[in-house]
C-alpha atoms as a PDB file:
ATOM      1  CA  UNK A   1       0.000   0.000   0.000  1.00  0.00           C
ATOM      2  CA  UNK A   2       1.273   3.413  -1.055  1.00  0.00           C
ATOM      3  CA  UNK A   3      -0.061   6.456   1.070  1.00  0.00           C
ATOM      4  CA  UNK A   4       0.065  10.120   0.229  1.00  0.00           C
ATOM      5  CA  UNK A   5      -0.689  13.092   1.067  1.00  0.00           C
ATOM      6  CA  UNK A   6      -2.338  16.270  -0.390  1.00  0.00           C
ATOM      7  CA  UNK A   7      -4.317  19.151   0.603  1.00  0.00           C
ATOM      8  CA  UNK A   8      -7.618  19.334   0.270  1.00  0.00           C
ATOM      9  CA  UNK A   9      -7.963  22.266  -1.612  1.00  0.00           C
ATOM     10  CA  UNK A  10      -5.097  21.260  -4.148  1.00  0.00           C
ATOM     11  CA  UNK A  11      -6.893  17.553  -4.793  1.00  0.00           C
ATOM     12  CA  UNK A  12      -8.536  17.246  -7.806  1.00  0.00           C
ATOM     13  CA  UNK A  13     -12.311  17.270  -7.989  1.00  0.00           C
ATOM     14  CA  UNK A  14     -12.463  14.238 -10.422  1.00  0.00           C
ATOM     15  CA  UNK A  15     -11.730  10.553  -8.087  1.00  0.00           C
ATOM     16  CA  UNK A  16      -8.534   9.380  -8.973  1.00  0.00           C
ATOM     17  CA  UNK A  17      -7.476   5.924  -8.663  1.00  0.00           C
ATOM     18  CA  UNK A  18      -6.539   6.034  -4.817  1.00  0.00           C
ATOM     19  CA  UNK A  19      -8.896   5.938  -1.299  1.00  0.00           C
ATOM     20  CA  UNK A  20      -9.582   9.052  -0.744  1.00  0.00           C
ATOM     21  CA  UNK A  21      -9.639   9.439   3.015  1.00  0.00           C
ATOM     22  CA  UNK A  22     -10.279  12.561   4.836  1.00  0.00           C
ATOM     23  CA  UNK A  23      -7.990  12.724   7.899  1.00  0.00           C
ATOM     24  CA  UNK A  24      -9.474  15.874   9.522  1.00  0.00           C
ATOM     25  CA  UNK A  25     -11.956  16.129  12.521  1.00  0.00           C
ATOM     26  CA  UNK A  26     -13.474  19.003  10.759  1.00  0.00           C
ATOM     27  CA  UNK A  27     -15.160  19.479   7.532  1.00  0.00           C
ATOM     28  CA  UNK A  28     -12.701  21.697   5.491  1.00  0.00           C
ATOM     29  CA  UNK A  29     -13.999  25.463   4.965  1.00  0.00           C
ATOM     30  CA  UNK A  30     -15.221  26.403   1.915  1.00  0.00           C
ATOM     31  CA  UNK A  31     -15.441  22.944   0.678  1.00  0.00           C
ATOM     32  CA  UNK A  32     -19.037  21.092  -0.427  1.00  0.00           C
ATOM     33  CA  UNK A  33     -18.908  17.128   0.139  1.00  0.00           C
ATOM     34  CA  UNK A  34     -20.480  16.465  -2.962  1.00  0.00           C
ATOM     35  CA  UNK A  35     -17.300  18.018  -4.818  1.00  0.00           C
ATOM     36  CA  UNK A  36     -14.858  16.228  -2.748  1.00  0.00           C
ATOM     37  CA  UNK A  37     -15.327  12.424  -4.040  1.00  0.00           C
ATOM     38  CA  UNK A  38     -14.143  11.069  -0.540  1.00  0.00           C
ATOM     39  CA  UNK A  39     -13.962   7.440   0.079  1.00  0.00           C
ATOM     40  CA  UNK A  40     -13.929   7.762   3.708  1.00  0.00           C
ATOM     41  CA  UNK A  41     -13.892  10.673   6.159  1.00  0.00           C
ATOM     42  CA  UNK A  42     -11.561   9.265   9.188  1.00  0.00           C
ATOM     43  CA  UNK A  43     -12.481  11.962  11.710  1.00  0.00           C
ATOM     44  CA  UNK A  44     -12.460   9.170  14.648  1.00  0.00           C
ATOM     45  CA  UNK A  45      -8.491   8.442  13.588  1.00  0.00           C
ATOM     46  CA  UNK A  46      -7.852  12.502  13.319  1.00  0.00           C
ATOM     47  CA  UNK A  47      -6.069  14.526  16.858  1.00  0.00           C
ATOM     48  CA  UNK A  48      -8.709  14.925  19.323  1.00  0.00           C
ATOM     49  CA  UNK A  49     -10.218  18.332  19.393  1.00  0.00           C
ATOM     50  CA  UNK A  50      -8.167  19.696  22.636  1.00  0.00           C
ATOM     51  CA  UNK A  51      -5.289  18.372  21.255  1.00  0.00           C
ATOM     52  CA  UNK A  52      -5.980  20.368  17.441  1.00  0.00           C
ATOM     53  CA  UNK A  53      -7.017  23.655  19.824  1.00  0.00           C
ATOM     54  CA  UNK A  54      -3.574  23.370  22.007  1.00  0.00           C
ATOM     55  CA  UNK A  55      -1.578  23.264  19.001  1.00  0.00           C
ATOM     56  CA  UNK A  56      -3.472  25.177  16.264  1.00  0.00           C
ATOM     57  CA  UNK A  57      -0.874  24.880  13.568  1.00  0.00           C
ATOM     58  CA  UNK A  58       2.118  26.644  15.399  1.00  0.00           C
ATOM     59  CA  UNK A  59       5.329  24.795  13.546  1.00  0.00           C
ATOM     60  CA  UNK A  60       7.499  25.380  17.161  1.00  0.00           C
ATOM     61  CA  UNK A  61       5.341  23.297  19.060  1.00  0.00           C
ATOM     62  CA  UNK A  62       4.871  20.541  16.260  1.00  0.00           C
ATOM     63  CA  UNK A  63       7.063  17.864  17.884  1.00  0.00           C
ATOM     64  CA  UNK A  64       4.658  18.049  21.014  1.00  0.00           C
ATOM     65  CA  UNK A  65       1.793  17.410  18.479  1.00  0.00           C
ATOM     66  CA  UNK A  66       3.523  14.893  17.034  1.00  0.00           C
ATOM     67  CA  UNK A  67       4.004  12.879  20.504  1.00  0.00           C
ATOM     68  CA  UNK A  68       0.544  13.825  22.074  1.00  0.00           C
ATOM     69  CA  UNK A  69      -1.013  12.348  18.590  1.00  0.00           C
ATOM     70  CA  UNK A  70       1.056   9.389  18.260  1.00  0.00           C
ATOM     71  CA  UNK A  71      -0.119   8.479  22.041  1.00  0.00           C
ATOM     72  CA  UNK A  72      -3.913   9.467  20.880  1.00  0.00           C
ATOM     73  CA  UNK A  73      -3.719   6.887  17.970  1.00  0.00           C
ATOM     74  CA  UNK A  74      -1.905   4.146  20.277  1.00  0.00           C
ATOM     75  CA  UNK A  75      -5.164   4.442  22.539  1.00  0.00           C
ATOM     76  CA  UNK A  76      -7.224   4.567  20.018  1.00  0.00           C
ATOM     77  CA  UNK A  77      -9.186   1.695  19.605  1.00  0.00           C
ATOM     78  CA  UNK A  78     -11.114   2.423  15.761  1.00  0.00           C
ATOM     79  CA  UNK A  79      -7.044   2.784  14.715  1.00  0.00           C
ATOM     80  CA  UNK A  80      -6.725  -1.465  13.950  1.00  0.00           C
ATOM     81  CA  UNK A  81     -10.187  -1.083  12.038  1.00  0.00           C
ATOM     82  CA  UNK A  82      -8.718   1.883  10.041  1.00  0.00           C
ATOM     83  CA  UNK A  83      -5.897   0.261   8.945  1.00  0.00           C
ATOM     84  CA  UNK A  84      -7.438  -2.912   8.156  1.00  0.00           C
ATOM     85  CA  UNK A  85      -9.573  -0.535   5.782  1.00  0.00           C
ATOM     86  CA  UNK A  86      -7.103   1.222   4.114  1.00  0.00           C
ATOM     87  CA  UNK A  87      -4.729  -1.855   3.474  1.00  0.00           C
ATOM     88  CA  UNK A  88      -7.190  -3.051   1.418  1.00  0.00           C
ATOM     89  CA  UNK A  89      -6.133  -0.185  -1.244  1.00  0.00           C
ATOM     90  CA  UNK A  90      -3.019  -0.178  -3.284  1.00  0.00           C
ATOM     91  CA  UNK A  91      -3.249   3.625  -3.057  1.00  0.00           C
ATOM     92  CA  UNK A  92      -4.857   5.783  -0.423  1.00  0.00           C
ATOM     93  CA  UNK A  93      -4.505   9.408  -0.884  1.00  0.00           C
ATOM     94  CA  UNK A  94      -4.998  11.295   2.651  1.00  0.00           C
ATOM     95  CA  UNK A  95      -6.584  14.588   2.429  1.00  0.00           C
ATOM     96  CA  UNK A  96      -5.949  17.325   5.349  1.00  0.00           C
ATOM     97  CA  UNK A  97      -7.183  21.253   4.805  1.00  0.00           C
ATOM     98  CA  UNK A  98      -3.938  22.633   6.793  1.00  0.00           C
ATOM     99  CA  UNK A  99      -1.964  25.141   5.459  1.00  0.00           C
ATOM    100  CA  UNK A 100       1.145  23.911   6.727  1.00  0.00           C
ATOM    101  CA  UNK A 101       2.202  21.476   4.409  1.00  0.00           C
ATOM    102  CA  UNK A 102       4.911  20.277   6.515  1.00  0.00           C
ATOM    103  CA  UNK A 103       3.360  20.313   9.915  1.00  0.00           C
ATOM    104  CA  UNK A 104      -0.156  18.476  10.113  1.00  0.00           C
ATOM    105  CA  UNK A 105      -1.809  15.223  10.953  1.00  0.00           C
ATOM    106  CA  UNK A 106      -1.720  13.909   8.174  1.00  0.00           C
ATOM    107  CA  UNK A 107       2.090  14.008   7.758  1.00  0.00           C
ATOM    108  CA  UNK A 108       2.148  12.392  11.140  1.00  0.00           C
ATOM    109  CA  UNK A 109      -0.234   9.580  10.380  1.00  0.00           C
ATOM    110  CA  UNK A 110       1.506   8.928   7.326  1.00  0.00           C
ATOM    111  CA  UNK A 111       4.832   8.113   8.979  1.00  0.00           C
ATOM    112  CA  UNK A 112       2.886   6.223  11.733  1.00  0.00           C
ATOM    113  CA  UNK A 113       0.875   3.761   9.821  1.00  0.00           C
ATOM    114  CA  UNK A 114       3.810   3.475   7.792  1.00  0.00           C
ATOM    115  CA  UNK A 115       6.125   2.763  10.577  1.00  0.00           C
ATOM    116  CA  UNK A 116       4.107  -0.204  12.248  1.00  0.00           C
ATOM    117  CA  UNK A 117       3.655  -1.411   9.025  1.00  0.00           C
ATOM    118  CA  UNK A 118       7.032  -2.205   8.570  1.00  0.00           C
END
Protein backbone atom coordinates (compact mmCIF):
# COMPACT_ATOMS: atom_id res chain seq x y z
CA UNK A 1 0.00 0.00 0.00
CA UNK A 2 1.27 3.41 -1.06
CA UNK A 3 -0.06 6.46 1.07
CA UNK A 4 0.07 10.12 0.23
CA UNK A 5 -0.69 13.09 1.07
CA UNK A 6 -2.34 16.27 -0.39
CA UNK A 7 -4.32 19.15 0.60
CA UNK A 8 -7.62 19.33 0.27
CA UNK A 9 -7.96 22.27 -1.61
CA UNK A 10 -5.10 21.26 -4.15
CA UNK A 11 -6.89 17.55 -4.79
CA UNK A 12 -8.54 17.25 -7.81
CA UNK A 13 -12.31 17.27 -7.99
CA UNK A 14 -12.46 14.24 -10.42
CA UNK A 15 -11.73 10.55 -8.09
CA UNK A 16 -8.53 9.38 -8.97
CA UNK A 17 -7.48 5.92 -8.66
CA UNK A 18 -6.54 6.03 -4.82
CA UNK A 19 -8.90 5.94 -1.30
CA UNK A 20 -9.58 9.05 -0.74
CA UNK A 21 -9.64 9.44 3.01
CA UNK A 22 -10.28 12.56 4.84
CA UNK A 23 -7.99 12.72 7.90
CA UNK A 24 -9.47 15.87 9.52
CA UNK A 25 -11.96 16.13 12.52
CA UNK A 26 -13.47 19.00 10.76
CA UNK A 27 -15.16 19.48 7.53
CA UNK A 28 -12.70 21.70 5.49
CA UNK A 29 -14.00 25.46 4.96
CA UNK A 30 -15.22 26.40 1.91
CA UNK A 31 -15.44 22.94 0.68
CA UNK A 32 -19.04 21.09 -0.43
CA UNK A 33 -18.91 17.13 0.14
CA UNK A 34 -20.48 16.47 -2.96
CA UNK A 35 -17.30 18.02 -4.82
CA UNK A 36 -14.86 16.23 -2.75
CA UNK A 37 -15.33 12.42 -4.04
CA UNK A 38 -14.14 11.07 -0.54
CA UNK A 39 -13.96 7.44 0.08
CA UNK A 40 -13.93 7.76 3.71
CA UNK A 41 -13.89 10.67 6.16
CA UNK A 42 -11.56 9.26 9.19
CA UNK A 43 -12.48 11.96 11.71
CA UNK A 44 -12.46 9.17 14.65
CA UNK A 45 -8.49 8.44 13.59
CA UNK A 46 -7.85 12.50 13.32
CA UNK A 47 -6.07 14.53 16.86
CA UNK A 48 -8.71 14.93 19.32
CA UNK A 49 -10.22 18.33 19.39
CA UNK A 50 -8.17 19.70 22.64
CA UNK A 51 -5.29 18.37 21.25
CA UNK A 52 -5.98 20.37 17.44
CA UNK A 53 -7.02 23.66 19.82
CA UNK A 54 -3.57 23.37 22.01
CA UNK A 55 -1.58 23.26 19.00
CA UNK A 56 -3.47 25.18 16.26
CA UNK A 57 -0.87 24.88 13.57
CA UNK A 58 2.12 26.64 15.40
CA UNK A 59 5.33 24.80 13.55
CA UNK A 60 7.50 25.38 17.16
CA UNK A 61 5.34 23.30 19.06
CA UNK A 62 4.87 20.54 16.26
CA UNK A 63 7.06 17.86 17.88
CA UNK A 64 4.66 18.05 21.01
CA UNK A 65 1.79 17.41 18.48
CA UNK A 66 3.52 14.89 17.03
CA UNK A 67 4.00 12.88 20.50
CA UNK A 68 0.54 13.82 22.07
CA UNK A 69 -1.01 12.35 18.59
CA UNK A 70 1.06 9.39 18.26
CA UNK A 71 -0.12 8.48 22.04
CA UNK A 72 -3.91 9.47 20.88
CA UNK A 73 -3.72 6.89 17.97
CA UNK A 74 -1.90 4.15 20.28
CA UNK A 75 -5.16 4.44 22.54
CA UNK A 76 -7.22 4.57 20.02
CA UNK A 77 -9.19 1.70 19.61
CA UNK A 78 -11.11 2.42 15.76
CA UNK A 79 -7.04 2.78 14.72
CA UNK A 80 -6.73 -1.46 13.95
CA UNK A 81 -10.19 -1.08 12.04
CA UNK A 82 -8.72 1.88 10.04
CA UNK A 83 -5.90 0.26 8.95
CA UNK A 84 -7.44 -2.91 8.16
CA UNK A 85 -9.57 -0.53 5.78
CA UNK A 86 -7.10 1.22 4.11
CA UNK A 87 -4.73 -1.85 3.47
CA UNK A 88 -7.19 -3.05 1.42
CA UNK A 89 -6.13 -0.18 -1.24
CA UNK A 90 -3.02 -0.18 -3.28
CA UNK A 91 -3.25 3.62 -3.06
CA UNK A 92 -4.86 5.78 -0.42
CA UNK A 93 -4.50 9.41 -0.88
CA UNK A 94 -5.00 11.30 2.65
CA UNK A 95 -6.58 14.59 2.43
CA UNK A 96 -5.95 17.33 5.35
CA UNK A 97 -7.18 21.25 4.80
CA UNK A 98 -3.94 22.63 6.79
CA UNK A 99 -1.96 25.14 5.46
CA UNK A 100 1.14 23.91 6.73
CA UNK A 101 2.20 21.48 4.41
CA UNK A 102 4.91 20.28 6.52
CA UNK A 103 3.36 20.31 9.92
CA UNK A 104 -0.16 18.48 10.11
CA UNK A 105 -1.81 15.22 10.95
CA UNK A 106 -1.72 13.91 8.17
CA UNK A 107 2.09 14.01 7.76
CA UNK A 108 2.15 12.39 11.14
CA UNK A 109 -0.23 9.58 10.38
CA UNK A 110 1.51 8.93 7.33
CA UNK A 111 4.83 8.11 8.98
CA UNK A 112 2.89 6.22 11.73
CA UNK A 113 0.88 3.76 9.82
CA UNK A 114 3.81 3.47 7.79
CA UNK A 115 6.13 2.76 10.58
CA UNK A 116 4.11 -0.20 12.25
CA UNK A 117 3.66 -1.41 9.02
CA UNK A 118 7.03 -2.21 8.57
Amino acid sequence: MKIDIQRVYDASPVKEEAFRVLVDRLWPRGVKKENLELDLWAKDISPSSALREKFHHQPNSFSDFKKQYVEELDNNELFAHFVEEISKHPKVLFLYSSKDQEHNNAVVLKAYIESKLS
